[in-house]
N, C-alpha and C. Protein backbone atom coordinates (compact mmCIF):
# COMPACT_ATOMS: atom_id res chain seq x y z
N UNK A 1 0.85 -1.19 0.00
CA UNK A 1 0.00 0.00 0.00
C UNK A 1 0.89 1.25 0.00
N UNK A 2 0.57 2.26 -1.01
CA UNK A 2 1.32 3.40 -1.12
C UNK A 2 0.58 4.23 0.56
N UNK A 3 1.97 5.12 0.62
CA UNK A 3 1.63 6.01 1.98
C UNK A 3 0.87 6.92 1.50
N UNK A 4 -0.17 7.72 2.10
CA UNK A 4 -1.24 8.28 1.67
C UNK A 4 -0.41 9.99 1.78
N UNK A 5 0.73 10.24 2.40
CA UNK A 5 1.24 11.76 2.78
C UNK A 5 2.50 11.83 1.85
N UNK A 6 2.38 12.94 1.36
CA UNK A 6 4.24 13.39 0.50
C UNK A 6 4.57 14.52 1.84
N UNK A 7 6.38 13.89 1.74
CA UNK A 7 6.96 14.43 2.50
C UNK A 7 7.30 15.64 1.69
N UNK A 8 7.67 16.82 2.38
CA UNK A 8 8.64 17.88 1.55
C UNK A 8 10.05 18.40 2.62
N UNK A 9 11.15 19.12 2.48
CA UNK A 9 11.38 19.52 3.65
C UNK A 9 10.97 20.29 4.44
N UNK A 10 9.82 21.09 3.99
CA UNK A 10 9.27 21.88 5.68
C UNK A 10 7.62 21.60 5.29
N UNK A 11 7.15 19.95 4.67
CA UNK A 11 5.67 19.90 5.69
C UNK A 11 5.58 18.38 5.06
N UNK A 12 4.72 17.87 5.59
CA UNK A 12 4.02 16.38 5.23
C UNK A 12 2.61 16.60 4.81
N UNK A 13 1.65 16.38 3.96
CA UNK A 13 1.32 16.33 3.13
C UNK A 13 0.04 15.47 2.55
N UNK A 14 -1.64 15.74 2.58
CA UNK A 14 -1.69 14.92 1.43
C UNK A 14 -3.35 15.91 1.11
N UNK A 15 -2.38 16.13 -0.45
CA UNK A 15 -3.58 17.21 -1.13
C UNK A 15 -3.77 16.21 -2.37
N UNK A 16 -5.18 16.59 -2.33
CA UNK A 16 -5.93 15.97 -3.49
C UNK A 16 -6.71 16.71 -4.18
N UNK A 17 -6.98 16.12 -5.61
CA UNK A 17 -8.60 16.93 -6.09
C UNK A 17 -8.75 16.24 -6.93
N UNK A 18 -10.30 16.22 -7.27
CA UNK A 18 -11.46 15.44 -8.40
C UNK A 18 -11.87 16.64 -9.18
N UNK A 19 -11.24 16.52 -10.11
CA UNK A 19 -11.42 17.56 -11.58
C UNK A 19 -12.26 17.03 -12.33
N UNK A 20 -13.02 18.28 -13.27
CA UNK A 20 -13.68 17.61 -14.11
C UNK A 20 -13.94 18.80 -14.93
N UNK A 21 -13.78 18.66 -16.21
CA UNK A 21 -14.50 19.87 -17.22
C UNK A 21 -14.52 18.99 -18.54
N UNK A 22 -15.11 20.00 -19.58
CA UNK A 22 -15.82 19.89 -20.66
C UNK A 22 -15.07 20.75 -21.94
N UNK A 23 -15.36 19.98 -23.29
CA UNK A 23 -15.08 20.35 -24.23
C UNK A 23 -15.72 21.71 -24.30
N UNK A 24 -15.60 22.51 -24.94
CA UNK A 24 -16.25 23.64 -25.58
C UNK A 24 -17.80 22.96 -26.25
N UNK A 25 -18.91 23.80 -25.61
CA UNK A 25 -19.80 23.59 -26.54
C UNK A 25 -20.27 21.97 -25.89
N UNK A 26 -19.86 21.43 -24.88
CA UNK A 26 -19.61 20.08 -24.54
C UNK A 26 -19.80 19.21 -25.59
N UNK A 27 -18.90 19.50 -26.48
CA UNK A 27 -19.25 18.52 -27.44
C UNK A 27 -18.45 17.29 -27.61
N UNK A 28 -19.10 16.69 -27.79
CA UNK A 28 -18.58 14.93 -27.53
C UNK A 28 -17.50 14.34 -28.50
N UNK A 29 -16.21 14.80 -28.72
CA UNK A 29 -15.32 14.44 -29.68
C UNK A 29 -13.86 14.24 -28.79
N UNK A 30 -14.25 13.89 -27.45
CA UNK A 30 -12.91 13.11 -27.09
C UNK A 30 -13.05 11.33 -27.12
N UNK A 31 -12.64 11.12 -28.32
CA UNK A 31 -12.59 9.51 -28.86
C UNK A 31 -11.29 9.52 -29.40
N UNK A 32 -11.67 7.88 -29.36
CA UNK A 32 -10.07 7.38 -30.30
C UNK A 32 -8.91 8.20 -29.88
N UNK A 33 -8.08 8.14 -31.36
CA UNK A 33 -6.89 8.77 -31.02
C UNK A 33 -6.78 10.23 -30.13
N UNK A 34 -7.50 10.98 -30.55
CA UNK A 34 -7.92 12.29 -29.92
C UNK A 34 -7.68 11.79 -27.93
N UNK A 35 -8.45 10.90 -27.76
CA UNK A 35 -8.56 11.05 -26.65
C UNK A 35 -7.31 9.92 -26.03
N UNK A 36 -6.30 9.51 -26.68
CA UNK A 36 -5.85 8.70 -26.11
C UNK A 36 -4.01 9.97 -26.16
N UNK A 37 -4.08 10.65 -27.59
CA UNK A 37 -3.37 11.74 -27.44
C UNK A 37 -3.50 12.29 -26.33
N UNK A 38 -4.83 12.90 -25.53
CA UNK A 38 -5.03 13.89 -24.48
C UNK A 38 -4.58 13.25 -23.20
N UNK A 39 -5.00 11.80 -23.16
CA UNK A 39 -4.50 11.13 -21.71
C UNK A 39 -2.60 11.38 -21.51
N UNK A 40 -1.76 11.04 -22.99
CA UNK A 40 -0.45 11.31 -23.01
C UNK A 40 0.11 12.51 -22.51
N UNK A 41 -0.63 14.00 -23.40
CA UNK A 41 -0.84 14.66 -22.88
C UNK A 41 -1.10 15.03 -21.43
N UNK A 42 -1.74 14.76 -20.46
CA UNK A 42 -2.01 15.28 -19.40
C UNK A 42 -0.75 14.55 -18.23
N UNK A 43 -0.64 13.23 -19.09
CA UNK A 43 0.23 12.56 -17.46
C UNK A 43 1.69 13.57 -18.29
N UNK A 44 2.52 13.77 -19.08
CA UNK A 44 3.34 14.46 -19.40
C UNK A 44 3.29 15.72 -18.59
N UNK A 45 2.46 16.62 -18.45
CA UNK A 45 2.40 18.04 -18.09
C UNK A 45 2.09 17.92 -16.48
N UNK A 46 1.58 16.69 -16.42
CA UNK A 46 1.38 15.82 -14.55
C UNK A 46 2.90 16.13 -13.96
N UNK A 47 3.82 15.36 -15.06
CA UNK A 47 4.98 14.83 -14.53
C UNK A 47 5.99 16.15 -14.53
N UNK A 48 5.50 16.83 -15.42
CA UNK A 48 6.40 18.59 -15.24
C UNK A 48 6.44 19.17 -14.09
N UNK A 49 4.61 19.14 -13.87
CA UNK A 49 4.50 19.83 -12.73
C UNK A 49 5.12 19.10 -11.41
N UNK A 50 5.38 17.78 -11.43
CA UNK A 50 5.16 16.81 -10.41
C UNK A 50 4.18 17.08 -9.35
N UNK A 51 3.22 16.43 -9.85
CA UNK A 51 1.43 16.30 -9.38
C UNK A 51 1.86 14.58 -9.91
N UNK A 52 0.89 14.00 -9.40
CA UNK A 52 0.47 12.71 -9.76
C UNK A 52 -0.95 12.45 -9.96
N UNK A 53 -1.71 11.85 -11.16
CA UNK A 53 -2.59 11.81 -11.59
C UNK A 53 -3.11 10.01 -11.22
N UNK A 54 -3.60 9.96 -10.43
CA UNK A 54 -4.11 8.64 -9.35
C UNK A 54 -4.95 8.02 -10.19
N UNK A 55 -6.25 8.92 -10.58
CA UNK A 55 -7.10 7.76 -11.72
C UNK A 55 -7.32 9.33 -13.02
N UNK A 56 -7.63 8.86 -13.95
CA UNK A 56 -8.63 9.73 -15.31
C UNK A 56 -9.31 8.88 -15.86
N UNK A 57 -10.30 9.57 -16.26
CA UNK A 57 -11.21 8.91 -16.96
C UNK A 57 -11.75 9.72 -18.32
N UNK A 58 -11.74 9.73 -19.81
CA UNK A 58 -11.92 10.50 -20.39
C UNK A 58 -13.22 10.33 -21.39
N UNK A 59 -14.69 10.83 -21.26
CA UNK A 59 -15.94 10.23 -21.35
C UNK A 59 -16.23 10.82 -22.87
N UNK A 60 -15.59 11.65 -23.73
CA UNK A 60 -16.45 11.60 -24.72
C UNK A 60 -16.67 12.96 -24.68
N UNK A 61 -17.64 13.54 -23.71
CA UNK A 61 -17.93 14.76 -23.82
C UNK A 61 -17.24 15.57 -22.47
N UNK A 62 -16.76 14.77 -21.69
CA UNK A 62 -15.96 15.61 -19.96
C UNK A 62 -14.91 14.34 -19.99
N UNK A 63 -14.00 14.76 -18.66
CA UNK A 63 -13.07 14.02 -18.18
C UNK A 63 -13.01 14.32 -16.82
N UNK A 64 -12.86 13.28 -15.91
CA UNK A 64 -12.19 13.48 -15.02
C UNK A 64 -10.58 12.97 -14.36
N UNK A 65 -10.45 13.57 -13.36
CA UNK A 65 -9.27 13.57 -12.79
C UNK A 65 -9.20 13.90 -11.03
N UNK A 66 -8.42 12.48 -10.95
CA UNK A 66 -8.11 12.41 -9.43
C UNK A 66 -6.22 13.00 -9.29
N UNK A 67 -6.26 14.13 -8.33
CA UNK A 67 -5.20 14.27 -8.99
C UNK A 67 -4.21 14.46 -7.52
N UNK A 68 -3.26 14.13 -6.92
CA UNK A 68 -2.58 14.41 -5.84
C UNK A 68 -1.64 15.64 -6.09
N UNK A 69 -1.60 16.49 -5.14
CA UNK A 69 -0.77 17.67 -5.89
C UNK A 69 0.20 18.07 -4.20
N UNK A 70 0.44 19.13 -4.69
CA UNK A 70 1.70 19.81 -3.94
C UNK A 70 0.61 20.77 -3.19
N UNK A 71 1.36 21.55 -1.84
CA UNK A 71 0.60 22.60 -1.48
C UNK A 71 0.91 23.45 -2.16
N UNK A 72 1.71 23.84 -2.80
CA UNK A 72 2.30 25.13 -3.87
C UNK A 72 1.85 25.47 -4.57
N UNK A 73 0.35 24.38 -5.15
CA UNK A 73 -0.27 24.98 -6.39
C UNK A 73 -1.60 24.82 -5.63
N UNK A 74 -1.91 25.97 -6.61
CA UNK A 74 -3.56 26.09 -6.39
C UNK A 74 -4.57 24.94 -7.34
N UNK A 75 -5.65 24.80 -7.24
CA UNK A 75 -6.23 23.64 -7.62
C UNK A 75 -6.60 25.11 -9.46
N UNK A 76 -6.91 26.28 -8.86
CA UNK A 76 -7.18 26.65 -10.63
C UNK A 76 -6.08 27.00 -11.51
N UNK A 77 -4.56 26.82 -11.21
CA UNK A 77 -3.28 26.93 -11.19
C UNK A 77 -3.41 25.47 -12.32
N UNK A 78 -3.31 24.58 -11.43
CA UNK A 78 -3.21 23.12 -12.11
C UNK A 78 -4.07 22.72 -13.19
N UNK A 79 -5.54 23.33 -13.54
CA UNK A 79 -6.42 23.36 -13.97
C UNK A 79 -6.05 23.93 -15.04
N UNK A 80 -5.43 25.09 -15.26
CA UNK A 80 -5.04 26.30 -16.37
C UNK A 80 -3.79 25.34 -17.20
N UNK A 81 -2.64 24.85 -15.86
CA UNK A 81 -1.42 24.68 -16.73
C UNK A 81 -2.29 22.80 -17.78
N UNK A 82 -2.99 22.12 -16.95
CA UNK A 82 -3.27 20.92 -17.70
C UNK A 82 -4.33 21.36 -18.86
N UNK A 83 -5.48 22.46 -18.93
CA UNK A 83 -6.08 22.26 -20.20
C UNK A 83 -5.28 23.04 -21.26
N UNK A 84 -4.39 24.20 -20.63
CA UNK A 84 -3.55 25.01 -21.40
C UNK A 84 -2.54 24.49 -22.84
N UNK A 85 -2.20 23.58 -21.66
CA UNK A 85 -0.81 22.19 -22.56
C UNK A 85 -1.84 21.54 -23.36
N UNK A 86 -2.70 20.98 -23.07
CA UNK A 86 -3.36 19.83 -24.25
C UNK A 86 -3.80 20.71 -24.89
N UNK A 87 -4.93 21.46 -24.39
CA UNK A 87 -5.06 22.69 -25.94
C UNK A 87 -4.27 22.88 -26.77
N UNK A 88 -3.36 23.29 -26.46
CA UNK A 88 -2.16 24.37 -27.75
C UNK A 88 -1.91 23.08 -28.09
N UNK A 89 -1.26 22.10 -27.98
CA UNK A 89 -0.88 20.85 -28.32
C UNK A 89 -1.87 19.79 -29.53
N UNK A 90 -3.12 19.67 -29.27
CA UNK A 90 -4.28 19.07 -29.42
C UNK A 90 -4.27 19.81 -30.71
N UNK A 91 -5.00 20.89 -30.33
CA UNK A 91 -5.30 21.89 -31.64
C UNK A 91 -4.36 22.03 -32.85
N UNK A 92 -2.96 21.51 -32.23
CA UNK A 92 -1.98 21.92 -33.40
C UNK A 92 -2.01 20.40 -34.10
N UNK A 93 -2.45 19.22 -33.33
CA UNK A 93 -2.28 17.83 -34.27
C UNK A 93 -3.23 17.17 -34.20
N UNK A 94 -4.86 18.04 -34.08
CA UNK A 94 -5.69 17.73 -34.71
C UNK A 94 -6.42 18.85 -35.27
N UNK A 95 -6.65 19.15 -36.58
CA UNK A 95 -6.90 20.17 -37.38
C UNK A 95 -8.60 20.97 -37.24
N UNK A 96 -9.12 19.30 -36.86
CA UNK A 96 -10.73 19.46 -37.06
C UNK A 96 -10.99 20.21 -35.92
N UNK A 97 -10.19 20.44 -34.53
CA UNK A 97 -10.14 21.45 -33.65
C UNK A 97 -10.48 22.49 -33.44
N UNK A 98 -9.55 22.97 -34.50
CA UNK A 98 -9.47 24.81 -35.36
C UNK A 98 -11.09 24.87 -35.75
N UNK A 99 -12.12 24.49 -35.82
CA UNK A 99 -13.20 24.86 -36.19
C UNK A 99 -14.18 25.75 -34.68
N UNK A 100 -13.50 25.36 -33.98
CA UNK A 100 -14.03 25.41 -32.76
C UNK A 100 -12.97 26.47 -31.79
N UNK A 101 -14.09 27.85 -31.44
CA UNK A 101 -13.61 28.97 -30.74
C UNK A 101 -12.25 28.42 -29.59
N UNK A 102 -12.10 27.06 -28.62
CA UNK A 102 -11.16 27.36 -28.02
C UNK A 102 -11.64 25.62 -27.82
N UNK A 103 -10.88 24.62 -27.12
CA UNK A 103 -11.00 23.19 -27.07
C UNK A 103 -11.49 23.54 -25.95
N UNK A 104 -11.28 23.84 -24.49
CA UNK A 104 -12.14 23.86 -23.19
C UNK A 104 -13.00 25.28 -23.25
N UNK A 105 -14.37 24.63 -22.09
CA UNK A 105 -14.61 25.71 -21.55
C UNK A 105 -13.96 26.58 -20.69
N UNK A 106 -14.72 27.39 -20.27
CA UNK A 106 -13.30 28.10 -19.29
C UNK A 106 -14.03 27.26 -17.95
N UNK A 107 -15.60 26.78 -17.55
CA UNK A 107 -15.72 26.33 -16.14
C UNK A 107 -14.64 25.07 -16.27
N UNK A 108 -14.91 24.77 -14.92
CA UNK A 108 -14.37 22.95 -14.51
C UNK A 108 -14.85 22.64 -13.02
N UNK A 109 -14.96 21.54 -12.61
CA UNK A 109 -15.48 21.13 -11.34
C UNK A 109 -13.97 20.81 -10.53
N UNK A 110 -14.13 21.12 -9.35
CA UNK A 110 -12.86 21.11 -8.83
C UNK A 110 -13.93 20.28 -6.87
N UNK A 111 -13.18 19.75 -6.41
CA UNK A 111 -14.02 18.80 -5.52
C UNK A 111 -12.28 18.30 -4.85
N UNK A 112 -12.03 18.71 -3.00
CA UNK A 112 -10.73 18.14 -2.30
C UNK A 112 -11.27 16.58 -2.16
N UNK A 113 -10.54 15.77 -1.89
CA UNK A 113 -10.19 14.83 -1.55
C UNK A 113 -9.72 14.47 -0.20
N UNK A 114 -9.88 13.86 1.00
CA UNK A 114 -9.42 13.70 2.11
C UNK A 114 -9.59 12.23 2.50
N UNK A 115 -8.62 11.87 3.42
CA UNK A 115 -8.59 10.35 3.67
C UNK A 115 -9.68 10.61 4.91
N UNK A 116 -9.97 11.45 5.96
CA UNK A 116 -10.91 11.28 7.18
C UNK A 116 -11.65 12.60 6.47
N UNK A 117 -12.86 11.96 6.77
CA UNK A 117 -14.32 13.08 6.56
C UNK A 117 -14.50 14.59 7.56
N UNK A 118 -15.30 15.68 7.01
CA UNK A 118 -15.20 16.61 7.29
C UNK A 118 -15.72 16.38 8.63
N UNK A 119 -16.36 15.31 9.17
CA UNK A 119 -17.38 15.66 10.42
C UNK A 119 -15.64 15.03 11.43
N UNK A 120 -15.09 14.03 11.11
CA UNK A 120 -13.79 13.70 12.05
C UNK A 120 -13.02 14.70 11.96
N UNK A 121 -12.37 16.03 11.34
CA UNK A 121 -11.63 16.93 11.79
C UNK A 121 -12.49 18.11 12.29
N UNK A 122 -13.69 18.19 12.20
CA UNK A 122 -14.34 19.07 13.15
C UNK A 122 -14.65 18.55 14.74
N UNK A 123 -14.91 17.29 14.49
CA UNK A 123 -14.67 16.57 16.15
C UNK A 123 -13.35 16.57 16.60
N UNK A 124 -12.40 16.37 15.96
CA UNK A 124 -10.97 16.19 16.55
C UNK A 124 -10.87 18.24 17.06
N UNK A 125 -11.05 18.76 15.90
CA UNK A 125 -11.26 20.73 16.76
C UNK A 125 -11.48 20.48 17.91
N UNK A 126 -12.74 20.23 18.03
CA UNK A 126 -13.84 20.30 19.04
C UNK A 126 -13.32 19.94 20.08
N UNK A 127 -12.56 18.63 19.96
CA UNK A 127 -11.64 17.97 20.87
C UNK A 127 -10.88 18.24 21.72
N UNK A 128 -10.14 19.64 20.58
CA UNK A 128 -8.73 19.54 21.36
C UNK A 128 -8.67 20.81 22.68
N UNK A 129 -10.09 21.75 22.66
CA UNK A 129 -10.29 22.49 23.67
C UNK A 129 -10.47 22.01 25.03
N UNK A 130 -10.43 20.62 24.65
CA UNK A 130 -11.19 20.17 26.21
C UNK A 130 -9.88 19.46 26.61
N UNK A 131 -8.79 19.53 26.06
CA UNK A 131 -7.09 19.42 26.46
C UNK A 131 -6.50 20.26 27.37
């Protein structure tokens, strides 16, 4: 079993997020090669940033992404640099692209991740006054 915390030298660690956005127009043209380009795409620009990308899933018309990150970045930081890279990228080596004002929307769903639920670190608060 992988350890659930990244060490750094000044903190320990464990940030997550469940991403999710949409083509432009949500239109349903992440298939085939297209979409198997974009998965290459994303763990590449994962591994720049060093973020680790835990699961994706890429549906056609959205994608998601489980993604473990650093405290250093912001979750709309990571969001910008991953649709940014496959865009410019995408658009330049698939042509039928260019028909279409921009490949993402600008929303996306952004959702933390935590190993203990919000109600156990509000009890552990709660807790620690009576120390």
């Amino acid at each position: 079993m992988k350890n659930r915390w990244t060490h750094s030298n000044k903190a320990i660690f464990n940030v997550n997020y469940h991403f999710v956005w949409c083509p432009k127009y949500r239109r349903d043209n992440l298939h085939g090669k297209l979409s198997l380009r974009l998965k290459e795409l994303l763990y590449e620009k994962a591994e720049e940033l060093e973020i680790v990308i835990e699961n994706l899933s890429i549906n056609g018309d959205h994608l998601h992404l489980f993604i473990k990150s650093t405290t250093t970045y912001s979750p709309h930081f990571i969001v910008q640099q991953l649709k940014g890279y496959s865009s410019r990228i995408l658009r330049k080596e698939f042509v039928e692209l260019l028909k279409m004002p921009t490949l993402w929307t600008r929303a996306y769903y952004c959702e933390t991740i935590g190993h203990i639920s919000e109600n156990t670190v509000k009890k552990y608060i709660e807790d620690q006054k009576n120390k």
